[in-house]
Protein backbone atom coordinates (compact mmCIF):
# COMPACT_ATOMS: atom_id res chain seq x y z
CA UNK A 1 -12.49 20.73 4.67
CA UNK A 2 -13.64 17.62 6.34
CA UNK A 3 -11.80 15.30 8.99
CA UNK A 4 -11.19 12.77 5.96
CA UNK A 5 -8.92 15.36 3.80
CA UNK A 6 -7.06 16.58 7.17
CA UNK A 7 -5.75 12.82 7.60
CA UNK A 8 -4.98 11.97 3.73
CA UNK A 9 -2.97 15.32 4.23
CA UNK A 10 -1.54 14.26 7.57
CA UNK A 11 -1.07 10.52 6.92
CA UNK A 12 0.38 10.85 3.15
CA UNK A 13 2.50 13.46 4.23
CA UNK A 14 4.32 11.38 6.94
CA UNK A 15 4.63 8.78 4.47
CA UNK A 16 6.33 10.36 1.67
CA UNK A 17 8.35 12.36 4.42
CA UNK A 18 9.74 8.77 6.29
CA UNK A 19 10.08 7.30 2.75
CA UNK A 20 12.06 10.21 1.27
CA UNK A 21 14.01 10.91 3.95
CA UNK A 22 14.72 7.21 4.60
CA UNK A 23 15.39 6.63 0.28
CA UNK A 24 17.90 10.35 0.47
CA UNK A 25 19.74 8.40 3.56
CA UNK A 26 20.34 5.20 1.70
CA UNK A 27 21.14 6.68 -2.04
CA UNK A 28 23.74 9.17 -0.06
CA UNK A 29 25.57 6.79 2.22
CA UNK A 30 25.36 3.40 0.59
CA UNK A 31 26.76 2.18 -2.60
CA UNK A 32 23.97 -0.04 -5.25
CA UNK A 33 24.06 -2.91 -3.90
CA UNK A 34 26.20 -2.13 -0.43
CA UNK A 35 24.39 -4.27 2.33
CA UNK A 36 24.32 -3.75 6.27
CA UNK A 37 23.41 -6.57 8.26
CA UNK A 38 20.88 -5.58 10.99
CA UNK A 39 19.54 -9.14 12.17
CA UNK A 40 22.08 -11.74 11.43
CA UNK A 41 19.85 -14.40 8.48
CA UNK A 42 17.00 -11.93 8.96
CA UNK A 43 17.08 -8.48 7.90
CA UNK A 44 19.52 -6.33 5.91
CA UNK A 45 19.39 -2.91 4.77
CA UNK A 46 20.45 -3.36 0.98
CA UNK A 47 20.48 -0.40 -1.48
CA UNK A 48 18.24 -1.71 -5.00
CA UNK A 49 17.13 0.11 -7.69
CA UNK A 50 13.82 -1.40 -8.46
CA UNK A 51 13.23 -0.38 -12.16
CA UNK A 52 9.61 -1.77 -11.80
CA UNK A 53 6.84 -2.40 -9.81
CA UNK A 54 6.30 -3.76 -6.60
CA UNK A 55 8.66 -6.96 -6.38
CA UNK A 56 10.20 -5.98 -9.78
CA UNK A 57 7.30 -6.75 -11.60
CA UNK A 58 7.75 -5.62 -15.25
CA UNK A 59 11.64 -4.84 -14.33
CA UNK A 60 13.01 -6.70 -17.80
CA UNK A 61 9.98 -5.01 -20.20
CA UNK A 62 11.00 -2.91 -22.88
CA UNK A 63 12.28 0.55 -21.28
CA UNK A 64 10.29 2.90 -23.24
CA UNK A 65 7.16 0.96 -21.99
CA UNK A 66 8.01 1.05 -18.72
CA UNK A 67 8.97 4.47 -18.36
CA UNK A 68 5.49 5.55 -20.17
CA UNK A 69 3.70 3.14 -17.81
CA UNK A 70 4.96 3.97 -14.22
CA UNK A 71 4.96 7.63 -15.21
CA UNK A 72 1.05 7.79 -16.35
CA UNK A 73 0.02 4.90 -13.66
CA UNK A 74 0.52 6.87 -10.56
CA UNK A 75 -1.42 9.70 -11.62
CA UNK A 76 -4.59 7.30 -12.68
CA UNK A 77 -4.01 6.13 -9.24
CA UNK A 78 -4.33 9.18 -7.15
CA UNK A 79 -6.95 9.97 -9.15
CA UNK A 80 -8.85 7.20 -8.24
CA UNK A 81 -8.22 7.16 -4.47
CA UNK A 82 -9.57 10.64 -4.09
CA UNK A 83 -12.81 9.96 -6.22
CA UNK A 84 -13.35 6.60 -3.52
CA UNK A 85 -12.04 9.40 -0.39
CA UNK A 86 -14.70 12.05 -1.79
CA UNK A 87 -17.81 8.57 -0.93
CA UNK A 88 -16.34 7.74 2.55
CA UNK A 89 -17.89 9.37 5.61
CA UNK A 90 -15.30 10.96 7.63
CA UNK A 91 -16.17 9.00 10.43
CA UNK A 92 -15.41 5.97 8.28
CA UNK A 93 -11.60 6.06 9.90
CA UNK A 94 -9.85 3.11 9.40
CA UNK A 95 -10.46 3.25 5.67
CA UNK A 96 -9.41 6.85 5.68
CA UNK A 97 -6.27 6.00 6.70
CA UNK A 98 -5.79 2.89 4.95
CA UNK A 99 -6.62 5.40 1.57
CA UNK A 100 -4.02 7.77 2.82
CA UNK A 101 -1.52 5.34 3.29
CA UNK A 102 -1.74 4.24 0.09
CA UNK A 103 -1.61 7.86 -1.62
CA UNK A 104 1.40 8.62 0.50
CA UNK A 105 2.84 5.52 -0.89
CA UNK A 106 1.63 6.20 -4.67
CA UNK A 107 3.33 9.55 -4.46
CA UNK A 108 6.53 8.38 -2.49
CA UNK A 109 7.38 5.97 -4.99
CA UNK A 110 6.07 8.36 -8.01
CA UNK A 111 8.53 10.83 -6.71
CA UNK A 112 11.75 8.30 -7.12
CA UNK A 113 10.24 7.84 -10.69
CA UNK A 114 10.43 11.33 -11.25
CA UNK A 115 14.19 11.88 -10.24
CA UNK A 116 15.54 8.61 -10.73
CA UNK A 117 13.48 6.84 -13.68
CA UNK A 118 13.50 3.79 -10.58
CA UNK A 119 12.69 3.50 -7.35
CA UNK A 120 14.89 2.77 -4.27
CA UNK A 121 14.31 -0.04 -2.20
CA UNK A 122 16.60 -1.14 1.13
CA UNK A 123 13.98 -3.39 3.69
CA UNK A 124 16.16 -6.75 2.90
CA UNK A 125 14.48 -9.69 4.62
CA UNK A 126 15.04 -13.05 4.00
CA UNK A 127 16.23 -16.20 6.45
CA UNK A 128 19.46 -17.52 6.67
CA UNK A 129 20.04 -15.44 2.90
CA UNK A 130 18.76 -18.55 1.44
CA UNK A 131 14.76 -17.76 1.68
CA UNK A 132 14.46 -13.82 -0.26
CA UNK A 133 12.06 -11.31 -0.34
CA UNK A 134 12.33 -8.81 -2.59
CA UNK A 135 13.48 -5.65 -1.85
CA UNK A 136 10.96 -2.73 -0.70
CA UNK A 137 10.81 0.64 1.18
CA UNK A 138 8.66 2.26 3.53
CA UNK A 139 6.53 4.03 0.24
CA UNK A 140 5.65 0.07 -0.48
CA UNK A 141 5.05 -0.93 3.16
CA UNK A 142 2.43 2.05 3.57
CA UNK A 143 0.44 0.72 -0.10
CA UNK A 144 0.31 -2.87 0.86
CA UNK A 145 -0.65 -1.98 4.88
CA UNK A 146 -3.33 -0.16 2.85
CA UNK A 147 -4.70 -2.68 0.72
CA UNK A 148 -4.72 -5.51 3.40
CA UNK A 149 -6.74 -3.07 5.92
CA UNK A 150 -8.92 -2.19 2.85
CA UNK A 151 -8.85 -6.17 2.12
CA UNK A 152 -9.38 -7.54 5.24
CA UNK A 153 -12.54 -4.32 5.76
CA UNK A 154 -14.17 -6.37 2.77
CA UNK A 155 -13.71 -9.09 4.22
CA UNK A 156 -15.69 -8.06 7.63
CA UNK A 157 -18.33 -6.58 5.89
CA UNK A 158 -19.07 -9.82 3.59
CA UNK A 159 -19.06 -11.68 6.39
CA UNK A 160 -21.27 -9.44 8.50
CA UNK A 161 -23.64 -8.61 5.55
CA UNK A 162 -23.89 -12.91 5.75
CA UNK A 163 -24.45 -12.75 9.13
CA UNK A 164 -26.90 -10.52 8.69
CA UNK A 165 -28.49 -12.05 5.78
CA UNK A 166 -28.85 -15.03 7.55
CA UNK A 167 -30.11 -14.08 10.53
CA UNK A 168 -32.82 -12.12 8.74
CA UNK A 169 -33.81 -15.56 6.47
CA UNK A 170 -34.00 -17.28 9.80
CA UNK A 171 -36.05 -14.22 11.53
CA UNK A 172 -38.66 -14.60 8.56
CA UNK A 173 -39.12 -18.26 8.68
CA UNK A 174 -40.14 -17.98 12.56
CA UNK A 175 -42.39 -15.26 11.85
CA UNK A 176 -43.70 -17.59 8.70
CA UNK A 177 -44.21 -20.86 11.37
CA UNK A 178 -45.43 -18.28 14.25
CA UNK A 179 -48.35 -16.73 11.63
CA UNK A 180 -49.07 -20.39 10.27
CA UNK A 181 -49.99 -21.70 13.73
């Protein structure tokens, strides 16, 4: 087994163990909606039962649809991430773990879908309660640290591939003017 598989195993297993553990603590000793102020017009842990997706999306859609969809989804989605693991090089790190984060995540979440037919959420920020942001948990902070490493990795390597684009365009013309003289 190579280095890659040993952190998806290591990194999604923390994951879904802080996110569980964290979702068991809240469901047992809080009430829906019971809120604990941590940072005074900052941060609250509030129980929510997010019926949909990240943010609530697709929250009010029909119930039958949105059982069949978050139940199939997840799957697709695991699948996927360990078809793009199996191309990485282990020594490829950083997106190794950003991958793994986002399985641990996928199946964090997945699980609450399981038991619950919704997901719970608690991380309340907002400022002064005036400015909101939805809901989440730590399942939903370990997809979108994911995606933004993966995002902001694509972002490098577009701009390096221009770099190096460039640099070879500019190479050539010297070699063109050196030759021609």
């Amino acid at each position: 087994m190579g280095k890659k598989y040993l952190y998806l195993l290591v990194i999604s297993g923390l994951v879904i163990s802080i996110d569980q553990l964290t979702k068991l603590y809240i469901h047992t000793q809080f009430q829906l909606g019971e809120s604990l102020v941590v940072v005074k017009n900052l941060f609250n842990i509030t129980y929510v039962r997010n019926f949909g997706a990240a943010f609530g999306f697709l929250a009010n859609s029909h119930p039958e649809f949105r059982e069949i969809f978050f139940l199939l989804m997840p799957p697709v989605a695991l699948t996927i991430i360990l078809f793009i693991l199996r191309t990485v090089k282990d020594s490829d790190r950083l997106q190794v773990i950003a991958l793994s984060s986002i399985f641990g995540g996928a199946i964090g979440n997945y699980i609450d879908r399981l038991r619950f037919r919704y997901v719970i959420d608690f991380l309340d920020f907002h400022i002064n309660e005036k400015y909101t942001w939805p809901a989440f948990n730590v399942a939903d902070s370990a997809i979108v640290s994911g995606v933004c490493i993966l995002l902001l990795m694509m972002l490098l390597e577009s701009k390096s591939q221009k770099r190096s684009s460039e640099w070879n365009t500019v190479n050539l013309e010297n070699q063109d003017s050196k030759s021609q003289s």
